[in-house]
C-alpha atoms as a PDB file:
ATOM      1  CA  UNK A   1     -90.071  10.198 104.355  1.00  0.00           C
ATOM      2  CA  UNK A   2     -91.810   9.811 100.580  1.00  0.00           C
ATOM      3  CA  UNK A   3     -94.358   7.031 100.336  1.00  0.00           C
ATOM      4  CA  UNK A   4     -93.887   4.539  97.667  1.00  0.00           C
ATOM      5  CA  UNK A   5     -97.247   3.753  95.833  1.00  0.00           C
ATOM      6  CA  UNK A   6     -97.394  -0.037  93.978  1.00  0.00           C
ATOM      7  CA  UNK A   7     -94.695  -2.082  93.593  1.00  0.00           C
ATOM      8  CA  UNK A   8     -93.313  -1.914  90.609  1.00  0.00           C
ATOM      9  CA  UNK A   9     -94.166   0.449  87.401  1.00  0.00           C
ATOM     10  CA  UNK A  10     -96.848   0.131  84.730  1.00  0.00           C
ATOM     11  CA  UNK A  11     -96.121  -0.479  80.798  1.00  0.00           C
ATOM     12  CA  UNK A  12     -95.095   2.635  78.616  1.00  0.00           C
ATOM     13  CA  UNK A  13     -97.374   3.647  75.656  1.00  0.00           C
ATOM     14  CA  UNK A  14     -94.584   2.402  73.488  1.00  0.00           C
ATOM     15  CA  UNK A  15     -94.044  -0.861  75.231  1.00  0.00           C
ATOM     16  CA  UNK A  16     -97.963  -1.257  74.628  1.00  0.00           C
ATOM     17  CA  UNK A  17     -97.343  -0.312  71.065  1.00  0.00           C
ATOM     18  CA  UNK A  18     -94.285  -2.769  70.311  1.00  0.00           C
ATOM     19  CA  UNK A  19     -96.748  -5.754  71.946  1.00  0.00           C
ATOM     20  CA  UNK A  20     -99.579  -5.130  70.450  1.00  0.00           C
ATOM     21  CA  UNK A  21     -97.603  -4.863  66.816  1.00  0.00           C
ATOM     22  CA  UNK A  22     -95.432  -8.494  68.186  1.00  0.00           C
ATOM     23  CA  UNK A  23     -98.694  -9.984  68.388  1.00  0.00           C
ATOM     24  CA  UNK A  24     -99.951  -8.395  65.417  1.00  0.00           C
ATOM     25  CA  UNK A  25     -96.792 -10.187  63.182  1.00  0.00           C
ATOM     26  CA  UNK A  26     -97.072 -13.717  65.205  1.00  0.00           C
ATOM     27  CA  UNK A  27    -101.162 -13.486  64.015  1.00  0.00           C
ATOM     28  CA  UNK A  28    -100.101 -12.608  60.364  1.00  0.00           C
ATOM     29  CA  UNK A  29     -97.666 -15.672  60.504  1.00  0.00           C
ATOM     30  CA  UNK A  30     -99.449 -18.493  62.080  1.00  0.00           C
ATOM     31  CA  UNK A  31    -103.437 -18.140  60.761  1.00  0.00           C
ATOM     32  CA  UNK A  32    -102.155 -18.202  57.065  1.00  0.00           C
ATOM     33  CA  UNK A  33    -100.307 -21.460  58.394  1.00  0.00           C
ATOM     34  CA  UNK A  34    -102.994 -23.110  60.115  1.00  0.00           C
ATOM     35  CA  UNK A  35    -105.811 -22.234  57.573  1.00  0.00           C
ATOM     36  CA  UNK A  36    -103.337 -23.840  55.191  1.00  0.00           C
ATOM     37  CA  UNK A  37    -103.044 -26.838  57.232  1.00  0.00           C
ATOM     38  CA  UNK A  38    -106.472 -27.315  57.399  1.00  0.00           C
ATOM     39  CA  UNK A  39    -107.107 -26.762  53.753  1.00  0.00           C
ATOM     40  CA  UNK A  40    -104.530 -29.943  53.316  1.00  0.00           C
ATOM     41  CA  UNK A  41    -106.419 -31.753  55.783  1.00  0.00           C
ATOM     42  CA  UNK A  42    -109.509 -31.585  54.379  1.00  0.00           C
ATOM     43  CA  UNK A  43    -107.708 -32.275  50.488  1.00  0.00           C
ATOM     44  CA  UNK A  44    -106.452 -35.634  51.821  1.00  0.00           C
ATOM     45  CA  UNK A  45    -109.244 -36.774  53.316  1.00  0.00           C
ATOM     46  CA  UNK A  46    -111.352 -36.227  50.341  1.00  0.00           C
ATOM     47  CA  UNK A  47    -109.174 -37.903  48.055  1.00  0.00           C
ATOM     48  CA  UNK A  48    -109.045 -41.270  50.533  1.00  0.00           C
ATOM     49  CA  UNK A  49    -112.974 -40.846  51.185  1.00  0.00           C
ATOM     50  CA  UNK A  50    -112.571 -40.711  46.749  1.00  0.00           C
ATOM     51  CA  UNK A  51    -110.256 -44.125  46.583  1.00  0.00           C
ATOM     52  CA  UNK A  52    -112.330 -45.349  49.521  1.00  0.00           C
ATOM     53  CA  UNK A  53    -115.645 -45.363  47.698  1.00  0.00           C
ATOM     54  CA  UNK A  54    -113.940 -45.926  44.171  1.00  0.00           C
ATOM     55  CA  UNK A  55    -112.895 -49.128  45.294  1.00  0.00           C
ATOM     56  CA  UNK A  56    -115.808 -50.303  47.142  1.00  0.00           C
ATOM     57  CA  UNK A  57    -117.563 -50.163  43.718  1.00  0.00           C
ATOM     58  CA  UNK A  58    -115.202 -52.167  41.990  1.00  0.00           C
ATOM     59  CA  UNK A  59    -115.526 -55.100  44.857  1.00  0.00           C
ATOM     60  CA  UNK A  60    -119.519 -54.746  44.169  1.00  0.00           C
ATOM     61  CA  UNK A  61    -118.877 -55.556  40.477  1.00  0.00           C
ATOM     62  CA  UNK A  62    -116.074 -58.040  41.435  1.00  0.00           C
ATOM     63  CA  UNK A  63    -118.579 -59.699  43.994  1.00  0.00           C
ATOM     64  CA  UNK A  64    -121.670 -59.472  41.470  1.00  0.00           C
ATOM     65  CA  UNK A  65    -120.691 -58.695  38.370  1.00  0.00           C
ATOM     66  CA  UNK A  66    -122.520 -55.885  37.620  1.00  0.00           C
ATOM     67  CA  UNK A  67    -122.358 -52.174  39.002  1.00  0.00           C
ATOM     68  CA  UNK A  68    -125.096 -50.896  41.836  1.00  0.00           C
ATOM     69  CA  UNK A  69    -127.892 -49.454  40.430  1.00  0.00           C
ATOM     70  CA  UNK A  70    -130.240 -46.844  42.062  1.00  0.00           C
ATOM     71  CA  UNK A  71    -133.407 -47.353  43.174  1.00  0.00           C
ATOM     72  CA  UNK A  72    -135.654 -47.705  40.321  1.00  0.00           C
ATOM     73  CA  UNK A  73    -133.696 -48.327  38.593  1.00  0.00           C
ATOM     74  CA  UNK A  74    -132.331 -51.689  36.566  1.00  0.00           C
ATOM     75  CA  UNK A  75    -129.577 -52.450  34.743  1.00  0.00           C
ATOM     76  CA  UNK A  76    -131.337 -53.121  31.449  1.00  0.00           C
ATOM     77  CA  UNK A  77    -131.566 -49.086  31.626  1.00  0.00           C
ATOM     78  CA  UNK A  78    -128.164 -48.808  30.971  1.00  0.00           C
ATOM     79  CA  UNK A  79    -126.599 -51.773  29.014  1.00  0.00           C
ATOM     80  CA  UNK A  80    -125.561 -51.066  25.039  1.00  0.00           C
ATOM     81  CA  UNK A  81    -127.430 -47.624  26.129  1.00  0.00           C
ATOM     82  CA  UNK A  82    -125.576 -45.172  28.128  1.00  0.00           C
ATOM     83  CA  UNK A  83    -123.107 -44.636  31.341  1.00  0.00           C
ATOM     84  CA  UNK A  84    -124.250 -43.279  34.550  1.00  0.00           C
ATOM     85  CA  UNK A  85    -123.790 -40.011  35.517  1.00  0.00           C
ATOM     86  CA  UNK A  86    -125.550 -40.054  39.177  1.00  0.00           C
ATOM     87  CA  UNK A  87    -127.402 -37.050  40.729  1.00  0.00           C
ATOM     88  CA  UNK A  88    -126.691 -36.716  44.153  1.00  0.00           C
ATOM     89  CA  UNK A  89    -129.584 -38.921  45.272  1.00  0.00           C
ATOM     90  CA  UNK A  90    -128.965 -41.879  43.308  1.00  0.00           C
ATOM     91  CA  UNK A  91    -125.020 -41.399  44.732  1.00  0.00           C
ATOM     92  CA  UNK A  92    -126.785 -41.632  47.717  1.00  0.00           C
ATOM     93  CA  UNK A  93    -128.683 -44.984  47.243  1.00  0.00           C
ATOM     94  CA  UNK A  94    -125.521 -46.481  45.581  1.00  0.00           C
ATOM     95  CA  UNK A  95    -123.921 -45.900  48.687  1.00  0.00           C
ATOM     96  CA  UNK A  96    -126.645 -47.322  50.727  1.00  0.00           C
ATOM     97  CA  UNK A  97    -126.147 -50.238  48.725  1.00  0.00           C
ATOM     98  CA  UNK A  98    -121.820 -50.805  49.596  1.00  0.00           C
ATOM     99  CA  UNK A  99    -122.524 -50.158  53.203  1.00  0.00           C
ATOM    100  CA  UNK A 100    -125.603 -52.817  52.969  1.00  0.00           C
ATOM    101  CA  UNK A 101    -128.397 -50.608  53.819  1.00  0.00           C
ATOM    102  CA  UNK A 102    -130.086 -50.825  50.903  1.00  0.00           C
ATOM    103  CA  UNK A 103    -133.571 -52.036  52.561  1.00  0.00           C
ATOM    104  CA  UNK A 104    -135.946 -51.837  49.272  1.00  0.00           C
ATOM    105  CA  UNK A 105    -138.214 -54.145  48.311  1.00  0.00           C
ATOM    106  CA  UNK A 106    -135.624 -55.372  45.853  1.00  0.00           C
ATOM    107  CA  UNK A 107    -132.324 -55.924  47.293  1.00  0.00           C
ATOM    108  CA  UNK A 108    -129.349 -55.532  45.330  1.00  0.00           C
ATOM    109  CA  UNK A 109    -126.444 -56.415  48.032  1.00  0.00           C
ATOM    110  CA  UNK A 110    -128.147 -59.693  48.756  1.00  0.00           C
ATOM    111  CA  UNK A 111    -125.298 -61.014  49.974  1.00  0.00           C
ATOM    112  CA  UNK A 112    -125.453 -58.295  52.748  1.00  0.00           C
ATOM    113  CA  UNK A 113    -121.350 -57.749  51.989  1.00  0.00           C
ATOM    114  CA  UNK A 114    -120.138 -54.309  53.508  1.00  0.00           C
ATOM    115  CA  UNK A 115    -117.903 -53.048  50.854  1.00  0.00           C
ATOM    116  CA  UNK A 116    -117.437 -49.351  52.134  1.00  0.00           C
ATOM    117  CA  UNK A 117    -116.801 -48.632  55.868  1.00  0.00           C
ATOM    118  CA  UNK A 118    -117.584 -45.132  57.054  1.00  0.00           C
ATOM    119  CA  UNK A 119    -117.055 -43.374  60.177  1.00  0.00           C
ATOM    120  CA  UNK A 120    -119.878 -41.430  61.812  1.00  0.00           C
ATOM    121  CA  UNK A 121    -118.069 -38.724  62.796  1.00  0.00           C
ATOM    122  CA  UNK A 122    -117.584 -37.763  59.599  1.00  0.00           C
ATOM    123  CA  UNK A 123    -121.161 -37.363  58.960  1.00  0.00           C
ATOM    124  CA  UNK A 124    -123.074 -34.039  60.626  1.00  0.00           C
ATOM    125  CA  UNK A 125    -126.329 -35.265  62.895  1.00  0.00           C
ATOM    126  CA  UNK A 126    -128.859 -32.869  60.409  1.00  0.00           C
ATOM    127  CA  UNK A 127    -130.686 -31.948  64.034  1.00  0.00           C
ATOM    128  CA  UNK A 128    -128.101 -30.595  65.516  1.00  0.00           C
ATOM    129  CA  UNK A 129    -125.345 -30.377  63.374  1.00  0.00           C
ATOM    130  CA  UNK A 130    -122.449 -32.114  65.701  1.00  0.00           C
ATOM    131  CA  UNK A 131    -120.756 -34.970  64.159  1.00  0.00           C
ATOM    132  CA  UNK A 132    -122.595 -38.239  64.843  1.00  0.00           C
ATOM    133  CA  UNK A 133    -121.694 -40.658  67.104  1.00  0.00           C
ATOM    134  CA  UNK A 134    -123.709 -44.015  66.159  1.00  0.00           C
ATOM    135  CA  UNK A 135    -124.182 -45.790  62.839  1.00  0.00           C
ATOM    136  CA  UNK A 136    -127.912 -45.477  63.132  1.00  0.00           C
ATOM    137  CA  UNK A 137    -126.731 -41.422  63.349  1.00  0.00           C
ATOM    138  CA  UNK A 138    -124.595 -41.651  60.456  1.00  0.00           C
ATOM    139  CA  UNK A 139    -127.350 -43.547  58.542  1.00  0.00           C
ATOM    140  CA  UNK A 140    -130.100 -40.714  59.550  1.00  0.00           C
ATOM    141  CA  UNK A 141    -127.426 -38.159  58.392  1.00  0.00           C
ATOM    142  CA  UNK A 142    -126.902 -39.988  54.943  1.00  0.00           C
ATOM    143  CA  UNK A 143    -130.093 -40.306  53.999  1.00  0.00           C
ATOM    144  CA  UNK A 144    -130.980 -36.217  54.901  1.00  0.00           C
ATOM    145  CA  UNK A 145    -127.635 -34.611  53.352  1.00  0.00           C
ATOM    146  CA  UNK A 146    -125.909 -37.351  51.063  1.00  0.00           C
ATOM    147  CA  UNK A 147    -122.142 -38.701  51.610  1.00  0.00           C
ATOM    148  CA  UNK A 148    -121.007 -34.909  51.543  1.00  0.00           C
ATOM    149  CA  UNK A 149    -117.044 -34.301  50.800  1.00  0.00           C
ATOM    150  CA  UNK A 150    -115.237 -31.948  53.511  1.00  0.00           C
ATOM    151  CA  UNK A 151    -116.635 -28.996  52.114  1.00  0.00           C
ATOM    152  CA  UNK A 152    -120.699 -30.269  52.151  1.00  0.00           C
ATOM    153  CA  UNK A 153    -120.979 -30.822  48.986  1.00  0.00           C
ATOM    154  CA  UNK A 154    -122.311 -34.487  47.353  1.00  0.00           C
ATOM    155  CA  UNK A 155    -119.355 -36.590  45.727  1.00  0.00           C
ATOM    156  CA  UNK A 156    -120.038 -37.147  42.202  1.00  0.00           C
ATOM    157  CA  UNK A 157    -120.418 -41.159  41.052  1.00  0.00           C
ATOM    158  CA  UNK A 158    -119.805 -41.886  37.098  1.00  0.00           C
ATOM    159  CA  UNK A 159    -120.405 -45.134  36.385  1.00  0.00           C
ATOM    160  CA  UNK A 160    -119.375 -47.158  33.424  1.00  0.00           C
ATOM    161  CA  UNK A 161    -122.772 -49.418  32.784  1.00  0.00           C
ATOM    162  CA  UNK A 162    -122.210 -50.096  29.436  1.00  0.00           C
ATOM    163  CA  UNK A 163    -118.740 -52.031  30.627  1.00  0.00           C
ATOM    164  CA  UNK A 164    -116.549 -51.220  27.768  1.00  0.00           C
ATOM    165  CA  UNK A 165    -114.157 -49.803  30.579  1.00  0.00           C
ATOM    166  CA  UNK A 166    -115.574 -46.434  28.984  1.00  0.00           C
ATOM    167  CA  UNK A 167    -117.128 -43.573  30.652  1.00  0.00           C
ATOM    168  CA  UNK A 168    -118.515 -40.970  27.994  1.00  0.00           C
ATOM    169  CA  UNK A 169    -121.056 -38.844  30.200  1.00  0.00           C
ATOM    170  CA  UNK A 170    -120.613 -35.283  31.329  1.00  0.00           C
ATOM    171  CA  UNK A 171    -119.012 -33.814  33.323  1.00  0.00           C
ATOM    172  CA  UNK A 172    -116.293 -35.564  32.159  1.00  0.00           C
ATOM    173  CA  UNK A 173    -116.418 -38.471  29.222  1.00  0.00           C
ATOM    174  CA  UNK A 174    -117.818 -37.421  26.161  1.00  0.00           C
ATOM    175  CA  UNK A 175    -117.701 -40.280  22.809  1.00  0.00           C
ATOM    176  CA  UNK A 176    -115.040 -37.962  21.628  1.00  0.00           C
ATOM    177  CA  UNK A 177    -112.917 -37.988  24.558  1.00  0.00           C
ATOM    178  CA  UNK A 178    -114.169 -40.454  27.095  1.00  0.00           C
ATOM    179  CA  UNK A 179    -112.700 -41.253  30.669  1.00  0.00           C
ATOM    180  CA  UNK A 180    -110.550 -44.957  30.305  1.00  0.00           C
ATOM    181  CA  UNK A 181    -112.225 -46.200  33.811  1.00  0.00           C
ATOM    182  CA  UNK A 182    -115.113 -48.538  34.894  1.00  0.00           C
ATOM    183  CA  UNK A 183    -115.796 -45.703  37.927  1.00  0.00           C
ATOM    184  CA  UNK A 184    -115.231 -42.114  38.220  1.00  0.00           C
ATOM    185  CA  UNK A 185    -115.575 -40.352  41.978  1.00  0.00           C
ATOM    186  CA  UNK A 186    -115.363 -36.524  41.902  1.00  0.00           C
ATOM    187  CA  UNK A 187    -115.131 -33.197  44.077  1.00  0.00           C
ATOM    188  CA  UNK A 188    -116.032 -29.986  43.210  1.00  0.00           C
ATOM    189  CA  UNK A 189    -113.925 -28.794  46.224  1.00  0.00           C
ATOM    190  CA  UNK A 190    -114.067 -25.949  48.361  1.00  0.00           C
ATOM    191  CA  UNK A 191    -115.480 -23.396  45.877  1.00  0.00           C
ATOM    192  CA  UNK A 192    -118.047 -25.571  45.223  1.00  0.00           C
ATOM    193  CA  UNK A 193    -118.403 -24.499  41.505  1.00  0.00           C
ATOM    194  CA  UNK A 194    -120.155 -27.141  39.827  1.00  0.00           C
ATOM    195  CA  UNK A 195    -119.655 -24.640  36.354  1.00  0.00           C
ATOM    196  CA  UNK A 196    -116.112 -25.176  36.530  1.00  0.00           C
ATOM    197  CA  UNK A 197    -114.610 -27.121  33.314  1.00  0.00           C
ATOM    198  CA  UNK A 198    -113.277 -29.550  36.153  1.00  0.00           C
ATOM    199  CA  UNK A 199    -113.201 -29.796  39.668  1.00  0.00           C
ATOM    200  CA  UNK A 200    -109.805 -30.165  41.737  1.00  0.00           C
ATOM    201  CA  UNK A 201    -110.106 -33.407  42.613  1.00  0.00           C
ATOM    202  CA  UNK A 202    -111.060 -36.679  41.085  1.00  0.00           C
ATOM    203  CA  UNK A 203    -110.033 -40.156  40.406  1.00  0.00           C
ATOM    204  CA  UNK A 204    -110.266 -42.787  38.269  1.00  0.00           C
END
């Protein structure tokens, strides 16, 4: 009598190589798909983290009349001067200020209004780099890295302080051709290229 060895018969080299080249196609489909996805997920939130923070600047000047200034700073800098064009620490402070953190010796959200809600997971803890859980968190994280955009980089603040509903500083306004807003919030987007001529997303 012959003695049967296993059950049942192993994969041919070919069956191998029609797998392997299945999964091969199924890779080359789907990872374009879900990197492209995620791009678009990070686009949208950008541009509602943009709106978000655009209008919480218009309810300061609505609640105060006046725009929020950076530490240091006063609005007698400004007015019949110039427009703001905010480095990414003073976009910092002015952010402090709309989520009423702005603990200085001189307040400028006396009122204590919150006029921009964030969420802490959107923020990275800077110790260990996991998205943080608490506000204090979130407030640690601002105050180390800035209110970053999905691609951690700083979101630009122009400010129209002169209030002729004019913006005319770089990157954008200029006397010649200045941005028609009282705010401008910009992204330099993934590539990060702050040389670019103009970055992908903005609004005002």
């Amino acid at each position: 009598m012959k003695r049967q060895n296993g059950s049942g018969r192993g994969f041919t080299l070919i069956e191998l190589l029609v797998v392997i080249a299945i999964i091969g196609l199924l890779s080359a489909i789907i990872v374009p798909s879900i990197n492209g996805a995620m791009k678009s997920a990070k686009r949208a939130r950008a541009l509602k983290q943009m709106t978000e923070l655009d209008g919480a600047i218009k309810r300061f000047f609505t609640e105060y009349g006046r725009m929020p200034m950076p530490q240091n700073k006063t609005y007698a800098d400004y007015i019949d001067k110039d427009d703001l064009a905010c480095t990414p620490e003073e976009a910092t402070q002015i952010v402090q200020i709309l989520i009423n953190f702005d603990d200085w010796p001189v307040k400028q959200n006396t009122r204590q209004i919150v006029f921009l809600e964030l969420d802490p997971a959107s923020f990275k803890n800077p110790i260990d780099g996991k998205p943080c859980k608490t506000e204090a968190e979130m407030k640690t994280a601002l105050l180390a890295n800035g209110y970053q955009d999905p691609w951690g980089n700083p979101y630009g603040i122009l400010l129209d302080e002169t209030l002729d509903d004019k913006i005319i500083v770089s990157p954008y306004g200029t006397p010649e051709n200045p941005v028609r807003a009282k705010v401008g919030i910009y992204s330099w987007g993934e590539t990060g290229d702050t040389g670019a001529l103009s970055p992908p997303y903005k609004t005002w």
